[in-house]
N, C-alpha and C. Protein backbone atom coordinates (compact mmCIF):
# COMPACT_ATOMS: atom_id res chain seq x y z
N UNK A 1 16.97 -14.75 91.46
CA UNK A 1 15.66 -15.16 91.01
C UNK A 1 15.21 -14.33 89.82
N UNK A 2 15.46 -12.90 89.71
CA UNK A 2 15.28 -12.12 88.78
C UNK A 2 15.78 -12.64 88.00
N UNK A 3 17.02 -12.89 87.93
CA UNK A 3 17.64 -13.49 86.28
C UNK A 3 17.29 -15.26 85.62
N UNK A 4 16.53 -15.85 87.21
CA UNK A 4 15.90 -16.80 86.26
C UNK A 4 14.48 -16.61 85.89
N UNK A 5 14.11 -15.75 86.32
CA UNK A 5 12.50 -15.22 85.36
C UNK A 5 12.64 -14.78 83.97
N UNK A 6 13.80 -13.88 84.14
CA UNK A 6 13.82 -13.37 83.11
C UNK A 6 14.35 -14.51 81.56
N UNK A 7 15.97 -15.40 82.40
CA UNK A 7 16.17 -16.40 82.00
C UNK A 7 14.98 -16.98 80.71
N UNK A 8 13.72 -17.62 81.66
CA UNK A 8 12.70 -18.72 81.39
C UNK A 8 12.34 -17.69 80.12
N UNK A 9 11.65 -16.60 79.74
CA UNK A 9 11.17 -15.75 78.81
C UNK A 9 12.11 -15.02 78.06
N UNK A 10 13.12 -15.45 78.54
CA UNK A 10 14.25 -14.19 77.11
C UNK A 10 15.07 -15.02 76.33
N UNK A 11 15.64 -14.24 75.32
CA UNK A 11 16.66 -15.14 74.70
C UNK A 11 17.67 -14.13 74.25
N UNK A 12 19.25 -14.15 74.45
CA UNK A 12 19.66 -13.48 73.60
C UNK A 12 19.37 -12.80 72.57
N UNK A 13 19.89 -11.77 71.89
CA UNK A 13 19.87 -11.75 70.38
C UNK A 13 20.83 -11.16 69.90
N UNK A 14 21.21 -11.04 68.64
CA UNK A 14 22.64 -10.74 68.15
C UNK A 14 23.61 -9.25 68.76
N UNK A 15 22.98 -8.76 69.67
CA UNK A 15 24.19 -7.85 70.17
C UNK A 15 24.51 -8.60 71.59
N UNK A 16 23.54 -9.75 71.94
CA UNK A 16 23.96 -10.56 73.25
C UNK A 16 22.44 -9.43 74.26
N UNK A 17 22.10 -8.90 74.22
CA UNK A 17 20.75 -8.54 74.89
C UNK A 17 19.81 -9.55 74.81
N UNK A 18 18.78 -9.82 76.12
CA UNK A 18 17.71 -10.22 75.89
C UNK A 18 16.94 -9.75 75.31
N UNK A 19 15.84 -10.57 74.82
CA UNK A 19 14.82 -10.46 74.34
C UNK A 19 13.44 -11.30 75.32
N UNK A 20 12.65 -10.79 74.73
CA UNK A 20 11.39 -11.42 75.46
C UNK A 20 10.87 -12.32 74.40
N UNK A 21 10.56 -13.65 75.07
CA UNK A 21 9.92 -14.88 73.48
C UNK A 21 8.37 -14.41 73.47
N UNK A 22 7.72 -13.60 74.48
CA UNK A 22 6.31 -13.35 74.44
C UNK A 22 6.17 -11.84 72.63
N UNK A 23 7.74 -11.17 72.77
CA UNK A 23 7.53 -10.51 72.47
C UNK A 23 8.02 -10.72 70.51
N UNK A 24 9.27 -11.86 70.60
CA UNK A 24 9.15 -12.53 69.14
C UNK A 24 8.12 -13.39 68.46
N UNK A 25 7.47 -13.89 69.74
CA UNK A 25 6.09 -14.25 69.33
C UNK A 25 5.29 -13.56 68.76
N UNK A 26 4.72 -12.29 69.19
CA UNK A 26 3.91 -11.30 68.94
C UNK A 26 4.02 -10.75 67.00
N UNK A 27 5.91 -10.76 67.15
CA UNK A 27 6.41 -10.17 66.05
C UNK A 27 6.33 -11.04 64.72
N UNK A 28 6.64 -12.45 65.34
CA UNK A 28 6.53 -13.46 64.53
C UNK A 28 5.17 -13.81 64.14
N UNK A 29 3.87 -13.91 64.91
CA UNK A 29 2.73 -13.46 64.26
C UNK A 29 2.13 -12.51 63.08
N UNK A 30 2.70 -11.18 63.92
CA UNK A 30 2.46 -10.01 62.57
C UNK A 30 3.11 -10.05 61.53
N UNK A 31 4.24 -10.69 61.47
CA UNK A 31 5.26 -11.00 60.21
C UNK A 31 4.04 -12.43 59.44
N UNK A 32 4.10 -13.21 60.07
CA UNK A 32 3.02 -13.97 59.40
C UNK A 32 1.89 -13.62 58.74
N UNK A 33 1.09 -12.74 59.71
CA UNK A 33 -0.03 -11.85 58.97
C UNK A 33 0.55 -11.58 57.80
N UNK A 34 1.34 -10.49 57.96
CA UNK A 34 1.50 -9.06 56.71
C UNK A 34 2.39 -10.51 55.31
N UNK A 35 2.80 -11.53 55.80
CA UNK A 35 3.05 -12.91 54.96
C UNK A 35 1.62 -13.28 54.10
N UNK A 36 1.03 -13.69 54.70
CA UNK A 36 -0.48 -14.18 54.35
C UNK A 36 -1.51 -13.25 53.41
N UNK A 37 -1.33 -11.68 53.79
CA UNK A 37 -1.76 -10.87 53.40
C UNK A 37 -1.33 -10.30 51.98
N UNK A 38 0.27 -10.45 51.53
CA UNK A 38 1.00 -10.68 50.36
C UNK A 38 0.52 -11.33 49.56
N UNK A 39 0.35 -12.85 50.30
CA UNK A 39 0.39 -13.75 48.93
C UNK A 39 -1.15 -13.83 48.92
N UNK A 40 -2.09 -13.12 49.45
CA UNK A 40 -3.66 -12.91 49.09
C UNK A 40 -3.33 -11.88 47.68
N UNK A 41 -2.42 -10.94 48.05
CA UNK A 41 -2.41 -10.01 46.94
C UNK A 41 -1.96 -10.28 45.83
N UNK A 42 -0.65 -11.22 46.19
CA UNK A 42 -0.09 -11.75 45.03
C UNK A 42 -1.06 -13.06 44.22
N UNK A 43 -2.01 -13.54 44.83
CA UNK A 43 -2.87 -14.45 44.30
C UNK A 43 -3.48 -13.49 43.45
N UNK A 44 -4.83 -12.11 44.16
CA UNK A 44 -5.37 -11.38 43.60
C UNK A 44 -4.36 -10.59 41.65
N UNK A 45 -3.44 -10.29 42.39
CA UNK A 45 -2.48 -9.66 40.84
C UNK A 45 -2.43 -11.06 40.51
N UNK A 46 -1.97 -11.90 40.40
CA UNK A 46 -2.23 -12.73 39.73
C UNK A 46 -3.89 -13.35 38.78
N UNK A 47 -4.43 -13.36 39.59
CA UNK A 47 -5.74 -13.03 38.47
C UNK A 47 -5.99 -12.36 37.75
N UNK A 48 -5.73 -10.84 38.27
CA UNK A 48 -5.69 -9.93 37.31
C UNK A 48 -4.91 -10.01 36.42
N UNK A 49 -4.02 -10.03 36.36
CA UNK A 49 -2.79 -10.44 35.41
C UNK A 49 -3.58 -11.34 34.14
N UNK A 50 -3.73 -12.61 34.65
CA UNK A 50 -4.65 -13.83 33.62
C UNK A 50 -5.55 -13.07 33.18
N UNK A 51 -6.69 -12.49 33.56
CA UNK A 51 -8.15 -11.61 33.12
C UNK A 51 -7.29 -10.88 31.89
N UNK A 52 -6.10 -9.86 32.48
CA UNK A 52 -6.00 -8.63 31.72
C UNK A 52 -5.16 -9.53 30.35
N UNK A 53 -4.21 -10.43 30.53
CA UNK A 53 -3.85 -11.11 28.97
C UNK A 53 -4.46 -12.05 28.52
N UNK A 54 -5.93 -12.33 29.41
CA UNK A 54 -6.95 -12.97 28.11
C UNK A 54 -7.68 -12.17 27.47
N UNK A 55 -8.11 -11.15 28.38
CA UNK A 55 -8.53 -9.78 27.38
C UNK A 55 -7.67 -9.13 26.37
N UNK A 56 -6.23 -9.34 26.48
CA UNK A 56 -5.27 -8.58 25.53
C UNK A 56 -5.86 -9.73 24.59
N UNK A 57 -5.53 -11.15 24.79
CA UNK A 57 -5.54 -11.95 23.58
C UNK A 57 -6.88 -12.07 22.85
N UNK A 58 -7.82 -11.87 23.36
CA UNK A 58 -9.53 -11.71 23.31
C UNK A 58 -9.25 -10.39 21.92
N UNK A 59 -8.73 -9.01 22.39
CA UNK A 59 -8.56 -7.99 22.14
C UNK A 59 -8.06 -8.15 20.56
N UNK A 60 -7.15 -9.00 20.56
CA UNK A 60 -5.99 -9.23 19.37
C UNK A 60 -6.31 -10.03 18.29
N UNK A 61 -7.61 -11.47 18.75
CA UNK A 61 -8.14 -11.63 17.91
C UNK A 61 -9.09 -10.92 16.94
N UNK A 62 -9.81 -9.98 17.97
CA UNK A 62 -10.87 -9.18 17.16
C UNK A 62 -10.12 -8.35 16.68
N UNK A 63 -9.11 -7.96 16.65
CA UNK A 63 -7.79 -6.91 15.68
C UNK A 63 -7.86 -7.80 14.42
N UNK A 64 -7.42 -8.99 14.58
CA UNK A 64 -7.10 -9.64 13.58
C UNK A 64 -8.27 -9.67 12.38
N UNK A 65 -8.95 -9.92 13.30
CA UNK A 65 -11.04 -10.34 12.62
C UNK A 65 -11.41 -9.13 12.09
N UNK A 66 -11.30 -7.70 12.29
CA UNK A 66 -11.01 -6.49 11.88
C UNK A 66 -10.62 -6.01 10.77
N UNK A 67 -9.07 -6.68 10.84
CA UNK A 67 -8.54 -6.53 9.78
C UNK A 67 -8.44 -7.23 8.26
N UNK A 68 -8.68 -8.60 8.68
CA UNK A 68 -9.68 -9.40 7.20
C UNK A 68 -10.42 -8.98 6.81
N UNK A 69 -11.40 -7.98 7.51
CA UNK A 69 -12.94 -7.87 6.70
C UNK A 69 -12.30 -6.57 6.53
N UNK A 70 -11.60 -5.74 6.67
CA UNK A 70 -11.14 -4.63 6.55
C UNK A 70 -10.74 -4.87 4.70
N UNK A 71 -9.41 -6.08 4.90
CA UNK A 71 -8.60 -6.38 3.80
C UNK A 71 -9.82 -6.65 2.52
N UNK A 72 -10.86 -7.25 3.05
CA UNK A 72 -12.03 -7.89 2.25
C UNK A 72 -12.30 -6.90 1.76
N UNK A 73 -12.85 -5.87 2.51
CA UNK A 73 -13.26 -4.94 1.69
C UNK A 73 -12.33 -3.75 0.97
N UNK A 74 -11.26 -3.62 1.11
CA UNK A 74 -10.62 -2.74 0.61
C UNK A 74 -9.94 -3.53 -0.75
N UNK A 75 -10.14 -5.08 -0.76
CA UNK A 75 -10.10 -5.28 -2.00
C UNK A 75 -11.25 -5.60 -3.10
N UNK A 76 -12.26 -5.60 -2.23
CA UNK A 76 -14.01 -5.36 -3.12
C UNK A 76 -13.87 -3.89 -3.71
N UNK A 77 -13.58 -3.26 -2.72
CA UNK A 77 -13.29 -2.07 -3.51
C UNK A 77 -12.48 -1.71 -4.34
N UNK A 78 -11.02 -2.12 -4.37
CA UNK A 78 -10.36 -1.95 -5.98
C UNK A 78 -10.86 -2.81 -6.96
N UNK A 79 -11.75 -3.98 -6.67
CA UNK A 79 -12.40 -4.82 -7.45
C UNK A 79 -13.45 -3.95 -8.30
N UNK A 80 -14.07 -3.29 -6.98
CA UNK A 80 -15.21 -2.83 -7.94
C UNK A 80 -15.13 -0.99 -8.70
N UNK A 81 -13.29 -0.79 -8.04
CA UNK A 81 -12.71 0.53 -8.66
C UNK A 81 -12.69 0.25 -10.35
N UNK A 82 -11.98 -1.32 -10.18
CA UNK A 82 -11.59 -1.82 -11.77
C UNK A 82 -12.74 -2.01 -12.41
N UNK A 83 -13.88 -2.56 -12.36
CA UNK A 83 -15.04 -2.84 -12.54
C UNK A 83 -15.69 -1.61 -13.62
N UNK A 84 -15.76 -0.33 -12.31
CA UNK A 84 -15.93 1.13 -13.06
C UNK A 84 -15.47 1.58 -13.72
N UNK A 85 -13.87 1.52 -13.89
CA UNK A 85 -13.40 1.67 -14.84
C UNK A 85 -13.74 1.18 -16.37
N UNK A 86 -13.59 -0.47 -16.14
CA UNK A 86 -13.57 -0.60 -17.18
C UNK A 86 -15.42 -0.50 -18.41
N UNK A 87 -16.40 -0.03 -17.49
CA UNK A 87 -17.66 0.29 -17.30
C UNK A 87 -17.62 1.10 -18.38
N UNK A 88 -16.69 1.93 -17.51
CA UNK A 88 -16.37 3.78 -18.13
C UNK A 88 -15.75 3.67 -19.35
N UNK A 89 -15.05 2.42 -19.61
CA UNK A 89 -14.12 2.42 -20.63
C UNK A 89 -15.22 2.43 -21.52
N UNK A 90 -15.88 1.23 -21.77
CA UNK A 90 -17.09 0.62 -22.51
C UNK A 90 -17.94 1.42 -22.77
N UNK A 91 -18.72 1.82 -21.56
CA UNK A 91 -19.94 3.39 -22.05
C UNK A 91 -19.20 4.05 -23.30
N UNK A 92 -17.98 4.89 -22.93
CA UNK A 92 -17.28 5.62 -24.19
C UNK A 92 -17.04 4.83 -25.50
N UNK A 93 -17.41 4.21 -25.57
CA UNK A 93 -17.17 3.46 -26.61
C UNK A 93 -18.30 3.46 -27.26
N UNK A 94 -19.10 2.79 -26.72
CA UNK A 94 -20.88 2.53 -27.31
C UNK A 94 -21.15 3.90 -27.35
N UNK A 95 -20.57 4.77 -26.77
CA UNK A 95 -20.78 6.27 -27.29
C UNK A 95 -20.87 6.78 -28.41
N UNK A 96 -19.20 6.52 -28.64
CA UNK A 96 -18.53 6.61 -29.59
C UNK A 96 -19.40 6.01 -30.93
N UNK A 97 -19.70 4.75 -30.90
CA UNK A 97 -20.09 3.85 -31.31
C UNK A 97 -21.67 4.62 -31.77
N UNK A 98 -22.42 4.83 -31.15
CA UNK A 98 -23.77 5.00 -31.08
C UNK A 98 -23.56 6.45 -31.98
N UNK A 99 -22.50 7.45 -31.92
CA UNK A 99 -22.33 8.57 -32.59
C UNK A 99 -21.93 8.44 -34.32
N UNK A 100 -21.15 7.44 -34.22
CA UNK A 100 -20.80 7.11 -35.46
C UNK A 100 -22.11 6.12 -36.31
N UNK A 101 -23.06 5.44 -35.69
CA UNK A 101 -24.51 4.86 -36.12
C UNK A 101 -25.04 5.80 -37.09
N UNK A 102 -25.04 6.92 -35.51
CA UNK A 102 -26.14 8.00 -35.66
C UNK A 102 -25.85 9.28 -37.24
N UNK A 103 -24.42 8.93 -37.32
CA UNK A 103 -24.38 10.00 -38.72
C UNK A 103 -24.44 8.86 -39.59
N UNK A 104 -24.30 7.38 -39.85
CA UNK A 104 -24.62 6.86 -41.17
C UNK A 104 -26.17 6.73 -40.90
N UNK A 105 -26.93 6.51 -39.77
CA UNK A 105 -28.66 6.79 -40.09
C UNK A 105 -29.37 7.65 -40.84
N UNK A 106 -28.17 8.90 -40.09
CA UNK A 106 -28.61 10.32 -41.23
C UNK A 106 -28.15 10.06 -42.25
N UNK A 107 -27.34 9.88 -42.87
CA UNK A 107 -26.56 9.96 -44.50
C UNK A 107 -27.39 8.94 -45.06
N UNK A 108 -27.83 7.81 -44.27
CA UNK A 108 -28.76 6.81 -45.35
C UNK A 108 -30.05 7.22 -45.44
N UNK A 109 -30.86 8.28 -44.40
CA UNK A 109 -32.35 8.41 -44.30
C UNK A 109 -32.01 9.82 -45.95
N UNK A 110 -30.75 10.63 -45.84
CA UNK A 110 -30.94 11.65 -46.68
C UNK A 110 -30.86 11.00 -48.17
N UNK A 111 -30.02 10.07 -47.93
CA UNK A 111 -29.73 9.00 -49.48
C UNK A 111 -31.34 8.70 -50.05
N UNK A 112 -32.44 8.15 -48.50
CA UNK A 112 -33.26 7.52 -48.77
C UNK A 112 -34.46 8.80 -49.56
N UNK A 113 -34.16 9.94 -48.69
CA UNK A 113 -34.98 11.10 -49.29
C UNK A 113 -34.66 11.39 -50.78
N UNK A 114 -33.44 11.66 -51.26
CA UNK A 114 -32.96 11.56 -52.28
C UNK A 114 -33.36 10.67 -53.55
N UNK A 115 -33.50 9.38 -52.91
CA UNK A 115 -33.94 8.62 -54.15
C UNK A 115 -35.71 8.42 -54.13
N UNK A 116 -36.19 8.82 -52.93
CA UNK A 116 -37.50 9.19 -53.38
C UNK A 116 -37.83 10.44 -54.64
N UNK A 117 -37.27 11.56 -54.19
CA UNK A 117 -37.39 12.40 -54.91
C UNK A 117 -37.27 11.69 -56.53
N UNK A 118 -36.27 11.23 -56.44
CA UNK A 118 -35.99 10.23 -57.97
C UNK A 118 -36.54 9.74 -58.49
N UNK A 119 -37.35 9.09 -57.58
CA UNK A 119 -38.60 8.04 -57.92
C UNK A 119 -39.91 8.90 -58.36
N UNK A 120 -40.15 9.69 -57.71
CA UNK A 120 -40.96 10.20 -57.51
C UNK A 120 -41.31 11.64 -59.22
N UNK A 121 -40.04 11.89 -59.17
CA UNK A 121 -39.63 12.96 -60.49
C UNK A 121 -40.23 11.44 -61.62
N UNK A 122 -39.57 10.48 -61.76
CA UNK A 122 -39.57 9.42 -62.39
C UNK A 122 -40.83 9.20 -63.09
N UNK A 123 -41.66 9.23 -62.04
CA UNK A 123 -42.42 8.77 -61.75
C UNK A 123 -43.49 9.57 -62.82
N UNK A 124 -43.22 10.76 -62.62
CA UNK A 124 -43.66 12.30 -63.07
C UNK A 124 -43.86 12.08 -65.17
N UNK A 125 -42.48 11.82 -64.86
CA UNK A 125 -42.23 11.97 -66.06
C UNK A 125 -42.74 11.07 -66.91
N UNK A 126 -43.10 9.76 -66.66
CA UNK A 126 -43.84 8.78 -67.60
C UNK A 126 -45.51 9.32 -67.40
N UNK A 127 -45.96 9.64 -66.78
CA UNK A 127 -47.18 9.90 -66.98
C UNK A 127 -47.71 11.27 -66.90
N UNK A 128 -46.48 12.45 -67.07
CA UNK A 128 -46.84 13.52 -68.23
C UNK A 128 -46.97 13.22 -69.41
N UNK A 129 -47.95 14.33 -70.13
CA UNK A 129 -48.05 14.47 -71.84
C UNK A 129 -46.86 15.12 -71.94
N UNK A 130 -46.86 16.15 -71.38
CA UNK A 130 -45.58 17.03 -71.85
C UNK A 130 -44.59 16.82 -71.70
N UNK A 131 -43.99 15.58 -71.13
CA UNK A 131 -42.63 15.61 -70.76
C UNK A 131 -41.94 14.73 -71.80
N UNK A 132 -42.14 14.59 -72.89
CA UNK A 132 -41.47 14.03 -74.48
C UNK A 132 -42.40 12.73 -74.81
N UNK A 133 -41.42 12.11 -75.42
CA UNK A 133 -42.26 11.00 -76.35
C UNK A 133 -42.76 10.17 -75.80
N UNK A 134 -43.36 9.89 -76.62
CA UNK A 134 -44.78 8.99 -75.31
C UNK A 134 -44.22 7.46 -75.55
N UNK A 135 -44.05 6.67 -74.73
CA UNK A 135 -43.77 5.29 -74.47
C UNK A 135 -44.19 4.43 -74.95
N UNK A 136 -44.54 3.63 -75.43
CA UNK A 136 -45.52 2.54 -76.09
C UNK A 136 -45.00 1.64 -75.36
N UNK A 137 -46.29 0.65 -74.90
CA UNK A 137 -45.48 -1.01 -74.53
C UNK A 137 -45.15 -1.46 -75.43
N UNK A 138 -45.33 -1.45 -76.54
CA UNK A 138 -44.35 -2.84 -77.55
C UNK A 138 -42.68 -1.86 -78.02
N UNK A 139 -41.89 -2.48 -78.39
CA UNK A 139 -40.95 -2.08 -78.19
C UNK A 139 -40.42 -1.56 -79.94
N UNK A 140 -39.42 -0.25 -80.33
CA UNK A 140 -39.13 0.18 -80.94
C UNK A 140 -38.62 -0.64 -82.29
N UNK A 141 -39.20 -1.25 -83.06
CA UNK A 141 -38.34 -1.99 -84.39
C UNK A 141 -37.53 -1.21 -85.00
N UNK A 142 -37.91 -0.10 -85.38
CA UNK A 142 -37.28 0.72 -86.20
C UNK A 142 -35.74 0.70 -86.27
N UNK A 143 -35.19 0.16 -84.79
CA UNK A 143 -33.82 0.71 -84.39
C UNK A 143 -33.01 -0.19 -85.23
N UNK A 144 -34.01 -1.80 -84.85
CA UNK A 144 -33.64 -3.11 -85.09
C UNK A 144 -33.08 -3.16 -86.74
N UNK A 145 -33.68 -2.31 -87.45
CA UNK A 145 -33.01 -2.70 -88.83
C UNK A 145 -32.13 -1.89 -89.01
């Protein structure tokens, strides 16, 4: 009778020992659990997973978006390097330019002093007594014959 009780609830197993089915039951449950409990986790990493490479790709656009306005401006800036330059070129010039004005202003204001004086001596001299023969408006015949 013992060996058909035991019979009804056991089963072999690979060394030929019984087993108890109350007790592969039990096992076969918790194997199910710690089953179920996996693929909760493996669902969970799996989300995470999606979150973390839409944030990489999220991440990579604004790299990208970064680096245009980056490129933008680092070529506004040799734009506006060349710009100064050639600014700088120009100022020196009208420098240049404005220096070389500035000595013919002087050489023509001293020209202009100069021929005042001229005028002015000139000037002197027709309407001194003393400064020689006196002028007449009608003009010299004498020469004419």
């Amino acid at each position: 009778d013992a060996d058909a009780d035991a019979d009804a609830g056991a089963a072999p197993d690979a060394e030929g020992d019984m087993v108890v089915m109350s007790e592969v039951t039990r096992q076969l449950l918790v194997e199910r659990s710690n089953y179920e409990k996996l693929m909760v986790q493996m669902l969970e990493l799996t989300n995470d997973l999606n979150l973390k490479e839409d944030e990489t790709s999220r991440l990579k656009r604004e790299l990208e978006d970064v680096t245009a306005v980056v490129e933008r401006h680092k070529a506004g800036e040799e734009e506006r390097a060349m710009t100064n330059m050639q600014m700088g070129m120009k100022m020196s010039q009208v420098l240049m330019d404005k220096e070389e004005l500035r000595e013919k202003l002087e050489k023509l204001q001293r020209e202009l002093v100069d021929l005042r004086a001229e005028v002015a001596v000139s000037r002197q001299g027709r309407l001194s007594p003393n400064s020689g023969p006196r002028r007449s408006s009608q003009p010299d015949l004498s020469r004419a014959l």
